[in-house]
C-alpha atoms as a PDB file:
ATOM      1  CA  UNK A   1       0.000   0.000   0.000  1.00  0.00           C
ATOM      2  CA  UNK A   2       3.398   2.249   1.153  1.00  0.00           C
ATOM      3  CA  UNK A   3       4.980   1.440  -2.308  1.00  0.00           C
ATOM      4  CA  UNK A   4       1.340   2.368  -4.280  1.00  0.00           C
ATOM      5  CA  UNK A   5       1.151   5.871  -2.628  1.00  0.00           C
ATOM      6  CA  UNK A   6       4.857   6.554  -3.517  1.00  0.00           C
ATOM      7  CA  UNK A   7       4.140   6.118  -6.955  1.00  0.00           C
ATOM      8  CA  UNK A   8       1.681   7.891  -7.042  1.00  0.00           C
ATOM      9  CA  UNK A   9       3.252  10.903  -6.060  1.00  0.00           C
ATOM     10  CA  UNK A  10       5.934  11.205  -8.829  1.00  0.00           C
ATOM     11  CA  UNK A  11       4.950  13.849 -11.163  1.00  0.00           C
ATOM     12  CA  UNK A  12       5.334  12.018 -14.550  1.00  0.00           C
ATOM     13  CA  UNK A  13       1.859  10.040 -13.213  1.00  0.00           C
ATOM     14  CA  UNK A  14       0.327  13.461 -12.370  1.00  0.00           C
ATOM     15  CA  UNK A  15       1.418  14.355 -16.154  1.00  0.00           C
ATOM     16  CA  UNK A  16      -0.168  11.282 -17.739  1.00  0.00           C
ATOM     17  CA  UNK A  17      -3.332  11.973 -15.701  1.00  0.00           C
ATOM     18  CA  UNK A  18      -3.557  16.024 -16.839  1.00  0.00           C
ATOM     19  CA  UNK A  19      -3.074  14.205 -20.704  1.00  0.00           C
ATOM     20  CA  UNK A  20      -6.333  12.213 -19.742  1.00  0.00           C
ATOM     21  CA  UNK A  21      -8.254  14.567 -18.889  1.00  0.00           C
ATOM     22  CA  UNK A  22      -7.094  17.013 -21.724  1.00  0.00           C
ATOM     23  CA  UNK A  23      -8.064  13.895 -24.249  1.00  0.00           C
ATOM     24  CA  UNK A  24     -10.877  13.394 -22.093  1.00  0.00           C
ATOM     25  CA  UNK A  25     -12.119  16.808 -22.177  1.00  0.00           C
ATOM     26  CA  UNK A  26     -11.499  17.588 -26.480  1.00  0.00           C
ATOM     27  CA  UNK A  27     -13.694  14.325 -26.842  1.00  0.00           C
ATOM     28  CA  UNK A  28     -16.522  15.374 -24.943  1.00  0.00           C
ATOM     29  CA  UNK A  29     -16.509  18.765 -26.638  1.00  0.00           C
ATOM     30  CA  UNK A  30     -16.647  16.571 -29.587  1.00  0.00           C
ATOM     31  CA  UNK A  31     -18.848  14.302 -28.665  1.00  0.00           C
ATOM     32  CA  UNK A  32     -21.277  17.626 -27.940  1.00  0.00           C
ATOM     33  CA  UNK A  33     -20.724  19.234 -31.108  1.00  0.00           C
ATOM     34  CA  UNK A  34     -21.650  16.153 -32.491  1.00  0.00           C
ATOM     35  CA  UNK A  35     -25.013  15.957 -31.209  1.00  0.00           C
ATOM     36  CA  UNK A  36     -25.510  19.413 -31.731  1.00  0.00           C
ATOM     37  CA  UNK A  37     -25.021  19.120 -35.130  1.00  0.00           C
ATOM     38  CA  UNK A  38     -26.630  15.967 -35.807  1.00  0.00           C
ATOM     39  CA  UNK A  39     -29.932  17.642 -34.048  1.00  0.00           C
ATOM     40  CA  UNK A  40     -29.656  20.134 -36.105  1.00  0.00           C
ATOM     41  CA  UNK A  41     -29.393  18.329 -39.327  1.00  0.00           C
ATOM     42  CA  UNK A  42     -32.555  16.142 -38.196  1.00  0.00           C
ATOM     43  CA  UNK A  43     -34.859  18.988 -37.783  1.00  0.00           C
ATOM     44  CA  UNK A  44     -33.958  21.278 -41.008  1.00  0.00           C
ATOM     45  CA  UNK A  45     -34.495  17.376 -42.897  1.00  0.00           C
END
């Protein structure tokens, strides 16, 4: 359990963790515009 918290204090973890929620973030923006769009295009059909 000692060893697991030690890990997880070394910043390249905190790094790969900021990149997931950056990726995490541009998809759901995405995934928004996405659904914005495709109501949209379903009501001017």
């Amino acid at each position: 359990m000692a060893d697991m918290k030690r890990l997880g204090n070394k910043p390249g973890k905190q790094l790969k963790e900021s990149h997931f929620w950056i990726a995490a973030t541009l998809f759901g923006i995405f995934a928004v515009i996405y659904v914005i769009w495709w109501l949209l295009d379903s009501i001017i059909k």
